[in-house]
PDB file of N, CA and C in Angstrom:
ATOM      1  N   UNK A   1      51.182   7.981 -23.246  1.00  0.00           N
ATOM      2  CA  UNK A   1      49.734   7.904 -23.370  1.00  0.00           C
ATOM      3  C   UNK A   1      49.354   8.379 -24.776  1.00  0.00           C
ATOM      4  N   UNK A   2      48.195   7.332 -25.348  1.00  0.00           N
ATOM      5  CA  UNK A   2      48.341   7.899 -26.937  1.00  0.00           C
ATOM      6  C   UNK A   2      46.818   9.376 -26.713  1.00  0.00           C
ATOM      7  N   UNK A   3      47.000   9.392 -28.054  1.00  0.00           N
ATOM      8  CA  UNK A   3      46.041  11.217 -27.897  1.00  0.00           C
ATOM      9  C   UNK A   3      44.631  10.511 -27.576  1.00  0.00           C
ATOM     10  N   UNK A   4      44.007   8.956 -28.114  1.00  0.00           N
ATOM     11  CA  UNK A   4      42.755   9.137 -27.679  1.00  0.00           C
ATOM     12  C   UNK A   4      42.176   9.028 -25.919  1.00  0.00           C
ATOM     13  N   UNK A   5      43.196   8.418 -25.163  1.00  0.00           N
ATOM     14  CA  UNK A   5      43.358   8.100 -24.150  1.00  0.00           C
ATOM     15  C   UNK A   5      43.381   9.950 -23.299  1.00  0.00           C
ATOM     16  N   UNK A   6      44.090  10.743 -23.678  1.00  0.00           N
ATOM     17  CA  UNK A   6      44.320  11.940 -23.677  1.00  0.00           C
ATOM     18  C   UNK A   6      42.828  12.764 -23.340  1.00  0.00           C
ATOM     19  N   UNK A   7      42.092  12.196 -24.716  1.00  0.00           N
ATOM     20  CA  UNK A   7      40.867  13.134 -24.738  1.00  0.00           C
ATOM     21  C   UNK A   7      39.841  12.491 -24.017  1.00  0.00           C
ATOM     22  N   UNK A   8      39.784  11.183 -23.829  1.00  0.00           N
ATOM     23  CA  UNK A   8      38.939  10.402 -23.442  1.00  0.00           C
ATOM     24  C   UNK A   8      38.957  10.455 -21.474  1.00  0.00           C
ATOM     25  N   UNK A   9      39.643  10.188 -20.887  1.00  0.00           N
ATOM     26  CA  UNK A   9      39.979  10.554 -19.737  1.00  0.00           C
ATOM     27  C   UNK A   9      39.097  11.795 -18.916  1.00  0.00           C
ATOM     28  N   UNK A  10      39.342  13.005 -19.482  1.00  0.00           N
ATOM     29  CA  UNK A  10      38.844  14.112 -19.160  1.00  0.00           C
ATOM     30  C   UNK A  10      37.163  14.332 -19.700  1.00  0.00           C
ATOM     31  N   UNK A  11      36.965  13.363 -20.533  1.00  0.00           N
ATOM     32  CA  UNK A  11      35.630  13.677 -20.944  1.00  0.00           C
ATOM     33  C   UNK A  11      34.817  13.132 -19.730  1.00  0.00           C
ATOM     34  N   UNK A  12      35.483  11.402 -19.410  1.00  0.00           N
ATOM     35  CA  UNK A  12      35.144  11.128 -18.678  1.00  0.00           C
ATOM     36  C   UNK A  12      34.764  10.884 -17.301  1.00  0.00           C
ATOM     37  N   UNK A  13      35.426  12.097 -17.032  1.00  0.00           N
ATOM     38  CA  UNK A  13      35.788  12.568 -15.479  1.00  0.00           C
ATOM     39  C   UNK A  13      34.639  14.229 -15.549  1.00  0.00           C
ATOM     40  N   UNK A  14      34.296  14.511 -16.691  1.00  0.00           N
ATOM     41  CA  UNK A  14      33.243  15.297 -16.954  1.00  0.00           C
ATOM     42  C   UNK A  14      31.956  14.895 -16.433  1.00  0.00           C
ATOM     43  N   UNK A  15      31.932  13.377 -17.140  1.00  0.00           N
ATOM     44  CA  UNK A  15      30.591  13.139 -17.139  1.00  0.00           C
ATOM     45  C   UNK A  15      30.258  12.436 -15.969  1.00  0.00           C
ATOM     46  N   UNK A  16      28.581  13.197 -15.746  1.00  0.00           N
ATOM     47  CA  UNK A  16      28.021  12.949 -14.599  1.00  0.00           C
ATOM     48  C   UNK A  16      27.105  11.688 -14.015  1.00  0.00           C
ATOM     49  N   UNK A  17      27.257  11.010 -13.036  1.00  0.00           N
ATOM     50  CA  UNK A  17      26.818   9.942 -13.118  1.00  0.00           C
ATOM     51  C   UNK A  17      25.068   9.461 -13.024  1.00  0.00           C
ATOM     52  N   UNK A  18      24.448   8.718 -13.359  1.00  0.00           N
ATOM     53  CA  UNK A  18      23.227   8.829 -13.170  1.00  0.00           C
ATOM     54  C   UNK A  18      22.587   8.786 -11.853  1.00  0.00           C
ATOM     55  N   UNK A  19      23.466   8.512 -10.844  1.00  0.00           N
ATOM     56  CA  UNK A  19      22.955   8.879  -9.436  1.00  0.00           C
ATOM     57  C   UNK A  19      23.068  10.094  -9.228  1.00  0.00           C
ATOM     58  N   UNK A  20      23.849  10.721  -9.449  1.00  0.00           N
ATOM     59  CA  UNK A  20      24.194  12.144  -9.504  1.00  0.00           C
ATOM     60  C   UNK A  20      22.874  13.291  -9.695  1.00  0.00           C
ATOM     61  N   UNK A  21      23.188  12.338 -11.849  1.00  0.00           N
ATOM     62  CA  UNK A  21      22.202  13.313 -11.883  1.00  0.00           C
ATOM     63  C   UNK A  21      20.550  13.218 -11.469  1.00  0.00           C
ATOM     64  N   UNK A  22      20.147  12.259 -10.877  1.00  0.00           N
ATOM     65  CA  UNK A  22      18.818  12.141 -10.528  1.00  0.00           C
ATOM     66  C   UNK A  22      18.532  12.603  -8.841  1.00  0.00           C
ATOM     67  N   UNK A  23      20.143  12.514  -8.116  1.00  0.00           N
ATOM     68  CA  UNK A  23      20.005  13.302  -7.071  1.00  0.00           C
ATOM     69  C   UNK A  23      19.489  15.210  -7.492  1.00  0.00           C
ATOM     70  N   UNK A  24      20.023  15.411  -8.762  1.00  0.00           N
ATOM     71  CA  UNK A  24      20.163  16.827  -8.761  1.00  0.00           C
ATOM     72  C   UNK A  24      18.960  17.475  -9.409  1.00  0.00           C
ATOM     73  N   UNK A  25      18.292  16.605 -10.107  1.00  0.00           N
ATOM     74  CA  UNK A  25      17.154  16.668 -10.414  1.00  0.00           C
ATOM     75  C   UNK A  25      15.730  16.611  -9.951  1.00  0.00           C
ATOM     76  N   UNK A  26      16.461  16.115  -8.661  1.00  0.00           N
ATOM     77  CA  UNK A  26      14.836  15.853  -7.248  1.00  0.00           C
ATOM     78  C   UNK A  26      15.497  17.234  -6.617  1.00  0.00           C
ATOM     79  N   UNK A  27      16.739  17.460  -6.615  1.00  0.00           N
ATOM     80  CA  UNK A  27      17.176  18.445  -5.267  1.00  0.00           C
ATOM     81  C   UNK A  27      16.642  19.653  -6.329  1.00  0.00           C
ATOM     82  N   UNK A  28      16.419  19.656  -7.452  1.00  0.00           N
ATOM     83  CA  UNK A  28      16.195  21.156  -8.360  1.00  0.00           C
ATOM     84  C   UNK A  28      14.735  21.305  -8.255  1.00  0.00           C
ATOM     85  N   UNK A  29      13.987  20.345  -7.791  1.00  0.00           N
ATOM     86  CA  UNK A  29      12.115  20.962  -7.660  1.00  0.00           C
ATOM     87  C   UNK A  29      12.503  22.045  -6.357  1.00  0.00           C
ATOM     88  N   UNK A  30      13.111  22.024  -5.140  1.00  0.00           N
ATOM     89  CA  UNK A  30      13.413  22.652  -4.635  1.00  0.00           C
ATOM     90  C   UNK A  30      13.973  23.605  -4.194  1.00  0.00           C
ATOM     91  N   UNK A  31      15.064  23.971  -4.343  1.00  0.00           N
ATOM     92  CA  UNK A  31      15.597  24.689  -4.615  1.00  0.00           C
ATOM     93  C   UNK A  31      16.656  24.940  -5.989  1.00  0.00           C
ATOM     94  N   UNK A  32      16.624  25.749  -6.256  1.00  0.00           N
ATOM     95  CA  UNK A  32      18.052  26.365  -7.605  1.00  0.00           C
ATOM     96  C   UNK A  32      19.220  26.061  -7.864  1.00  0.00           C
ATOM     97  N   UNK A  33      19.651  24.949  -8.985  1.00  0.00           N
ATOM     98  CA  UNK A  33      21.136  24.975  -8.815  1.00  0.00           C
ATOM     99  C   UNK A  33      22.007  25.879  -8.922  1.00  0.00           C
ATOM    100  N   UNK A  34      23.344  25.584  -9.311  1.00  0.00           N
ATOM    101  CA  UNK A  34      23.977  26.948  -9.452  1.00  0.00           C
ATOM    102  C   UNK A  34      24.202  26.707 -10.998  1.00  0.00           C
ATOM    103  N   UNK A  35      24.662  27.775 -11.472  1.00  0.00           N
ATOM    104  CA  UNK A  35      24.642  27.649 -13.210  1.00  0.00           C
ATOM    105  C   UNK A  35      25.626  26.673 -13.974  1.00  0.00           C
ATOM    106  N   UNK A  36      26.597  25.994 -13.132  1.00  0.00           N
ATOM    107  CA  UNK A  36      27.494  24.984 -13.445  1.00  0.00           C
ATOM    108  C   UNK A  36      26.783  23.456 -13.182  1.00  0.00           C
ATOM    109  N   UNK A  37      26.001  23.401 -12.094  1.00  0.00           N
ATOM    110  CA  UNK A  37      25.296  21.929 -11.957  1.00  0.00           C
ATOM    111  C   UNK A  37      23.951  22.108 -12.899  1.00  0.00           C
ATOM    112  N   UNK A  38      23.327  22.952 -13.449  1.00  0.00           N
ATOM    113  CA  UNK A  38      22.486  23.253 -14.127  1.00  0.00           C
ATOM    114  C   UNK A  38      23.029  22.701 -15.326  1.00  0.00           C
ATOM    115  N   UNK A  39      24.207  23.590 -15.836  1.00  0.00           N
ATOM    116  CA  UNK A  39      24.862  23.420 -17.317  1.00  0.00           C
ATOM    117  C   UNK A  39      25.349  21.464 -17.494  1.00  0.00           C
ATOM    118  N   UNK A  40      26.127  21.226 -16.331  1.00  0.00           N
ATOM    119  CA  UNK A  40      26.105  19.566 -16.239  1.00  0.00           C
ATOM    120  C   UNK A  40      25.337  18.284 -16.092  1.00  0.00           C
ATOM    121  N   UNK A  41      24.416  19.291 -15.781  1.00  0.00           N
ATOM    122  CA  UNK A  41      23.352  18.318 -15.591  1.00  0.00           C
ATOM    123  C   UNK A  41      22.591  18.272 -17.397  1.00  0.00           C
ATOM    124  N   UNK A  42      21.784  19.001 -17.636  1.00  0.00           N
ATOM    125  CA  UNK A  42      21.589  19.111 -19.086  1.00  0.00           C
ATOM    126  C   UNK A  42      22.368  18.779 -20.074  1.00  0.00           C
ATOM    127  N   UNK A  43      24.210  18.634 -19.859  1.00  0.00           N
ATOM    128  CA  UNK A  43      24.966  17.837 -20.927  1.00  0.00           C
ATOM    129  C   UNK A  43      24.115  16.395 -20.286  1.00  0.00           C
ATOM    130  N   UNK A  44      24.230  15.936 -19.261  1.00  0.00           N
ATOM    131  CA  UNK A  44      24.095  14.703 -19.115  1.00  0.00           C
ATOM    132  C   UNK A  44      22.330  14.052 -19.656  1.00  0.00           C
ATOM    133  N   UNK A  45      21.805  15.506 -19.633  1.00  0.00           N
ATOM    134  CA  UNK A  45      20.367  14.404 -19.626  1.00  0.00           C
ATOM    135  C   UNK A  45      20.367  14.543 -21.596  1.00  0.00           C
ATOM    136  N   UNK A  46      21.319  15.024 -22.177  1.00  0.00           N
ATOM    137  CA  UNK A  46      21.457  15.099 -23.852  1.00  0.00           C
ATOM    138  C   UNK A  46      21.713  13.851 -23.954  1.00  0.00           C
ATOM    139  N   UNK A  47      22.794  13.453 -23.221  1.00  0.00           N
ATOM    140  CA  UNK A  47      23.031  11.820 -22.989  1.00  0.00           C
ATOM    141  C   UNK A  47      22.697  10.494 -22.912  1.00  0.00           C
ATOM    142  N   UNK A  48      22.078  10.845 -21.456  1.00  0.00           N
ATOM    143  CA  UNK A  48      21.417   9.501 -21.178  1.00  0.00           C
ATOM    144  C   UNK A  48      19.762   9.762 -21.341  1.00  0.00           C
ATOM    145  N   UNK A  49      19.210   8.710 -21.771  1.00  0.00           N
ATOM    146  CA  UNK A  49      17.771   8.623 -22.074  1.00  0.00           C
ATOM    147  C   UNK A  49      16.692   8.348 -20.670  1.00  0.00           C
ATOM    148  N   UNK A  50      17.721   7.494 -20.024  1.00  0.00           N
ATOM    149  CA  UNK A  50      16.845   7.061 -18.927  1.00  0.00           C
ATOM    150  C   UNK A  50      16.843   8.293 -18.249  1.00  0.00           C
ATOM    151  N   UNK A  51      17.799   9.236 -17.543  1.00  0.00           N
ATOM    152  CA  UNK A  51      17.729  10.240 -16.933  1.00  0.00           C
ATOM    153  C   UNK A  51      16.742  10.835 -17.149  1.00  0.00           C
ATOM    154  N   UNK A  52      17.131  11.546 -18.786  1.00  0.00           N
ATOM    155  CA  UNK A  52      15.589  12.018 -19.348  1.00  0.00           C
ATOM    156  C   UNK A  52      14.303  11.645 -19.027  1.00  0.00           C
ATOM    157  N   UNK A  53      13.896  10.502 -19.164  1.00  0.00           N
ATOM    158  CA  UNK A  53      12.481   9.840 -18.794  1.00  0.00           C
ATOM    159  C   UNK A  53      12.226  10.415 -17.339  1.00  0.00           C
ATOM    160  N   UNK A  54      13.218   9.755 -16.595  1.00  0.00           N
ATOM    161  CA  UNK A  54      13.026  10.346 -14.916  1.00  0.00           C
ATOM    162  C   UNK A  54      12.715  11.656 -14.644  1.00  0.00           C
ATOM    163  N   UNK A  55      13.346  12.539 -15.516  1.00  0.00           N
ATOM    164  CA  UNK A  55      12.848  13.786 -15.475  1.00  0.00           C
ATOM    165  C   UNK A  55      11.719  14.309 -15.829  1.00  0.00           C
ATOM    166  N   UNK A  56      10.973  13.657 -16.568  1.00  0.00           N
ATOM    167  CA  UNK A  56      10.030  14.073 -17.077  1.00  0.00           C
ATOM    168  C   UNK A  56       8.808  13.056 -16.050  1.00  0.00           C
ATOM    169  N   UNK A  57       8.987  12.149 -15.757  1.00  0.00           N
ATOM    170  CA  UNK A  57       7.923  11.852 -14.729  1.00  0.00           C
ATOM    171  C   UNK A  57       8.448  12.374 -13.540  1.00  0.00           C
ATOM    172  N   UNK A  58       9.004  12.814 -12.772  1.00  0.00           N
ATOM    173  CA  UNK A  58       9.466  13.644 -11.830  1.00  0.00           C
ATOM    174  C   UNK A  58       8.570  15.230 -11.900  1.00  0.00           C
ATOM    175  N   UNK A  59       8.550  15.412 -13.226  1.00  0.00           N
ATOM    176  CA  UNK A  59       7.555  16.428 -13.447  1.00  0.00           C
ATOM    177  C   UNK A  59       6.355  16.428 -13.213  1.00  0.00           C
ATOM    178  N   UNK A  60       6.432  15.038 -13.882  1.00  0.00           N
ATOM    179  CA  UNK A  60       4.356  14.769 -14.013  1.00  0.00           C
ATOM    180  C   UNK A  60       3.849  14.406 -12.659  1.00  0.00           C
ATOM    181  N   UNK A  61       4.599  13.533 -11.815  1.00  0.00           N
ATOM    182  CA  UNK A  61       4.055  13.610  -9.935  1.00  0.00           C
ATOM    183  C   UNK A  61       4.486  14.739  -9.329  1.00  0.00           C
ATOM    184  N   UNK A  62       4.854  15.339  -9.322  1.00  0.00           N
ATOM    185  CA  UNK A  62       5.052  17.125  -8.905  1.00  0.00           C
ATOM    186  C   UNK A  62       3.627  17.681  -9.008  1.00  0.00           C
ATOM    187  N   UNK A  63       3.557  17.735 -10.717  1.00  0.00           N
ATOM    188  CA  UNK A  63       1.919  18.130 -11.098  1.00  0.00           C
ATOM    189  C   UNK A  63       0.806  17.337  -9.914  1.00  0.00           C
ATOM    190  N   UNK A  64       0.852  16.474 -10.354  1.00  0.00           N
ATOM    191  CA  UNK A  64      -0.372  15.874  -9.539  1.00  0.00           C
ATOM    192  C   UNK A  64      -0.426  15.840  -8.114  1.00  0.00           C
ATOM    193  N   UNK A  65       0.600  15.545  -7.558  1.00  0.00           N
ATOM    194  CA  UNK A  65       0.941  16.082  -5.573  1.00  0.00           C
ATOM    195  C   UNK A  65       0.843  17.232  -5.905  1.00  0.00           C
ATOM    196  N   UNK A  66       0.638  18.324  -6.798  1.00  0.00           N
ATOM    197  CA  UNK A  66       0.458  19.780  -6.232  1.00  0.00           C
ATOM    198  C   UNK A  66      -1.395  19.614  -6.803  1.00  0.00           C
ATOM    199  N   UNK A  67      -1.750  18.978  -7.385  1.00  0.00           N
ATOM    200  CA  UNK A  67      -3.391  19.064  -7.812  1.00  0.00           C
ATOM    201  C   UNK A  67      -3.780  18.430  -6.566  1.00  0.00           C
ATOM    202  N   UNK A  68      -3.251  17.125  -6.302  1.00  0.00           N
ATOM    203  CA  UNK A  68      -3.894  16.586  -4.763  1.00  0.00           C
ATOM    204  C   UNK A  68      -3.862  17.227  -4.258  1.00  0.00           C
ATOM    205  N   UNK A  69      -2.870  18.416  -3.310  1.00  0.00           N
ATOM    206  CA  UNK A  69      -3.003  18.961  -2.358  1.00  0.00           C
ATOM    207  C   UNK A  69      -3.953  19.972  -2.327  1.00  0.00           C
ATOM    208  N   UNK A  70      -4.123  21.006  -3.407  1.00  0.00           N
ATOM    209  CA  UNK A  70      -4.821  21.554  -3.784  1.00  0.00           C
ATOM    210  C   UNK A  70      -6.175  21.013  -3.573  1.00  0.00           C
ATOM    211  N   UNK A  71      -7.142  19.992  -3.875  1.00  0.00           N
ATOM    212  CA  UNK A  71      -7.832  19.582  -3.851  1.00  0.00           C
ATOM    213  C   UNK A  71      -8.346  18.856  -2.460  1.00  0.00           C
ATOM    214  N   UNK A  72      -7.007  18.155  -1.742  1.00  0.00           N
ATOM    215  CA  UNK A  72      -6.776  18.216  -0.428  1.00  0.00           C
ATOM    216  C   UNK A  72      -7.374  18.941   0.479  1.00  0.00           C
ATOM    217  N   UNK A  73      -6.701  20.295   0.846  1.00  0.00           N
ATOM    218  CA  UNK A  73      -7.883  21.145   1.096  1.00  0.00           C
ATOM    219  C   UNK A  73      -9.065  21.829   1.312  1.00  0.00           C
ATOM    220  N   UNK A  74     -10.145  21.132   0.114  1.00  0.00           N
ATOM    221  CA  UNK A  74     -11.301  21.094  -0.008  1.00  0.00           C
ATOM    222  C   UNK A  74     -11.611  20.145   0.784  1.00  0.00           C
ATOM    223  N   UNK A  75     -11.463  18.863   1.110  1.00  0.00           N
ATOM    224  CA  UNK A  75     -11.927  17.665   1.709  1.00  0.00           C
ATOM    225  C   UNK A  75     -11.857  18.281   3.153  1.00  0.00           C
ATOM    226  N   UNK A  76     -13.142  17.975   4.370  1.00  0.00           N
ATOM    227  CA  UNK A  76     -13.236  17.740   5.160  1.00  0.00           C
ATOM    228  C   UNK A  76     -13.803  16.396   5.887  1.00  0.00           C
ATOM    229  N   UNK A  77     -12.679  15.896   6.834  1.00  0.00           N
ATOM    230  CA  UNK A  77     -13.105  14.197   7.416  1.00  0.00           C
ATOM    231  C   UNK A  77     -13.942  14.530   8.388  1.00  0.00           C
ATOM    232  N   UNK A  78     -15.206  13.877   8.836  1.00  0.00           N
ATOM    233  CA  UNK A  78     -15.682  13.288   9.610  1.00  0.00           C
ATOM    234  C   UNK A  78     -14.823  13.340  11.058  1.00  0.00           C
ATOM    235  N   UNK A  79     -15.106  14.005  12.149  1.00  0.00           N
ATOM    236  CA  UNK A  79     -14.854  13.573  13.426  1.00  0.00           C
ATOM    237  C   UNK A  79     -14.395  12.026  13.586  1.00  0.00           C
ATOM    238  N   UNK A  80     -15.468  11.655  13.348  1.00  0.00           N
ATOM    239  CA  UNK A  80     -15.433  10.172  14.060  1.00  0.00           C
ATOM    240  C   UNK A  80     -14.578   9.254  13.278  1.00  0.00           C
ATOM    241  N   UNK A  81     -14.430   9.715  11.659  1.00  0.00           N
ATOM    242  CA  UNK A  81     -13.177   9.065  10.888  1.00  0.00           C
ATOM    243  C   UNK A  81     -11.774   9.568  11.479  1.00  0.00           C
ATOM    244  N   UNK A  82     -11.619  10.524  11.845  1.00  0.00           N
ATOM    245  CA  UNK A  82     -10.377  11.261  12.388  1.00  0.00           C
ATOM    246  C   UNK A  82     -10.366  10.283  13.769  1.00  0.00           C
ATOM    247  N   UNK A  83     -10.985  10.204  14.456  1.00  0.00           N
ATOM    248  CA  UNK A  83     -10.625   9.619  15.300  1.00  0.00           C
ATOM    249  C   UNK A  83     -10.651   7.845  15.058  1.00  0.00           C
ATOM    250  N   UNK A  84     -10.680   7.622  13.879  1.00  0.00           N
ATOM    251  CA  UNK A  84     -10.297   5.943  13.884  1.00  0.00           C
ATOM    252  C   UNK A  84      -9.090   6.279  13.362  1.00  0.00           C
ATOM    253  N   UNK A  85      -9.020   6.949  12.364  1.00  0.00           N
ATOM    254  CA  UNK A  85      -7.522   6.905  11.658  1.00  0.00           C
ATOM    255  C   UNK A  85      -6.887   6.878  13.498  1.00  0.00           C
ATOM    256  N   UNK A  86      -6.749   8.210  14.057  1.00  0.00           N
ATOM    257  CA  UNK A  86      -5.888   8.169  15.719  1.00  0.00           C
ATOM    258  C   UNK A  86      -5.727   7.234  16.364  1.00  0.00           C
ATOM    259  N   UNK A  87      -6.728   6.218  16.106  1.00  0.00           N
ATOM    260  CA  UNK A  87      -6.972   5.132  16.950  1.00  0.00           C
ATOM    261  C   UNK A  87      -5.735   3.710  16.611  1.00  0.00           C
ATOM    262  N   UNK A  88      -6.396   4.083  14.764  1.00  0.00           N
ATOM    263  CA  UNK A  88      -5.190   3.131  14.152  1.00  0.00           C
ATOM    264  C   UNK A  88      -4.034   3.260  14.233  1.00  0.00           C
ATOM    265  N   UNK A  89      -3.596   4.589  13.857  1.00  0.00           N
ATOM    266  CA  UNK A  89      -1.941   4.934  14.750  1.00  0.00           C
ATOM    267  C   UNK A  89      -1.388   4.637  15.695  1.00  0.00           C
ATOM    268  N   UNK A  90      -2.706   4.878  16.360  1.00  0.00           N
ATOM    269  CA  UNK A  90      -1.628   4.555  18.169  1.00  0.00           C
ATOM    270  C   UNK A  90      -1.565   3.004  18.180  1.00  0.00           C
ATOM    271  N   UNK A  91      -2.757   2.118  17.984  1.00  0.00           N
ATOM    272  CA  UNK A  91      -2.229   0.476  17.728  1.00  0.00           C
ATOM    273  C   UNK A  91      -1.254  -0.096  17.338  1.00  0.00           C
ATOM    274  N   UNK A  92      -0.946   0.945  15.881  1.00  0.00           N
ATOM    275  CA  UNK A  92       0.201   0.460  15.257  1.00  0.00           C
ATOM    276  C   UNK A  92       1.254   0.901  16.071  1.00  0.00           C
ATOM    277  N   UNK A  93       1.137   1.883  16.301  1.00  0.00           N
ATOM    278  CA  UNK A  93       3.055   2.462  17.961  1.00  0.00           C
ATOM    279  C   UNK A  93       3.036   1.509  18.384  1.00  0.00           C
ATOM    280  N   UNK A  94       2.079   0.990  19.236  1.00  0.00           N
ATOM    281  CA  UNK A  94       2.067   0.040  20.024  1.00  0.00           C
ATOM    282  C   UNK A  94       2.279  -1.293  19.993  1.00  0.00           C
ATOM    283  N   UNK A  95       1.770  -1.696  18.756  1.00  0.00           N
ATOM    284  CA  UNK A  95       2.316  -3.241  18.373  1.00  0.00           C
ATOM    285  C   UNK A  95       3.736  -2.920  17.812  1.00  0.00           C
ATOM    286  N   UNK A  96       4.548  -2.299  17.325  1.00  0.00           N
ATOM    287  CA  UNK A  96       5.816  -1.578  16.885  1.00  0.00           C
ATOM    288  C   UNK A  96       6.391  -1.346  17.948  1.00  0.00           C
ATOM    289  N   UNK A  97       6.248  -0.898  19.407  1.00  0.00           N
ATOM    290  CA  UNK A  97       6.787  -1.057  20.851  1.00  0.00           C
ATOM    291  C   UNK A  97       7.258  -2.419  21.152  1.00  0.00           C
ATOM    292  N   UNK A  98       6.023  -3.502  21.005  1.00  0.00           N
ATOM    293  CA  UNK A  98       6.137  -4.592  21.495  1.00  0.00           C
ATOM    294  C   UNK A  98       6.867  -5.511  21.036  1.00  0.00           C
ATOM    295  N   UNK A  99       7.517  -5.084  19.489  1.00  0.00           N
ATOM    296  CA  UNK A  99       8.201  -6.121  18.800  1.00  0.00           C
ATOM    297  C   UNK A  99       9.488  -5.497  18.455  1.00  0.00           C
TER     298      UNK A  99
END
């Protein structure tokens, strides 16, 4: 085996794949990686560009599902809207039963 084959191999058995890293990057709003999927993950997003991007809108709907909800809160429905939304649900079970 010549030496670039040597170095090349192991780099590439390093690097992380972009499913990988976009699994690890939704699983990190949640909870904490450990300091090795942290450290691999960040070689990889030096890397790839697209990852990067994903990460950064991954950020920006985080922001805003936490402003909706927030804001969420404030909103109170109508009785009688609450009970159409219920109404529409159960139709939909029901035609979803039948087929």
């Amino acid at each position: 085996m010549n030496i670039k084959k040597q170095i090349w191999k192991p780099a590439q058995d390093f690097m992380m794949s972009c499913e990988k890293a976009t699994h690890l990057l939704t699983k990190a709003q949640y909870q904490q990686l450990s300091f090795f999927k942290r450290l691999h993950l960040r070689i990889h997003l030096l890397t790839c560009e697209a990852c990067t991007q994903f990460a950064k809108q991954l950020k920006y709907l985080s922001f805003i599902f936490d402003k909706l909800k927030k804001s969420a809160d404030k909103v109170k429905l109508d009785e009688n809207y609450k009970a159409d939304i219920q109404e529409n649900i159960q139709r939909i079970i029901q035609n979803e039963k039948k087929d």
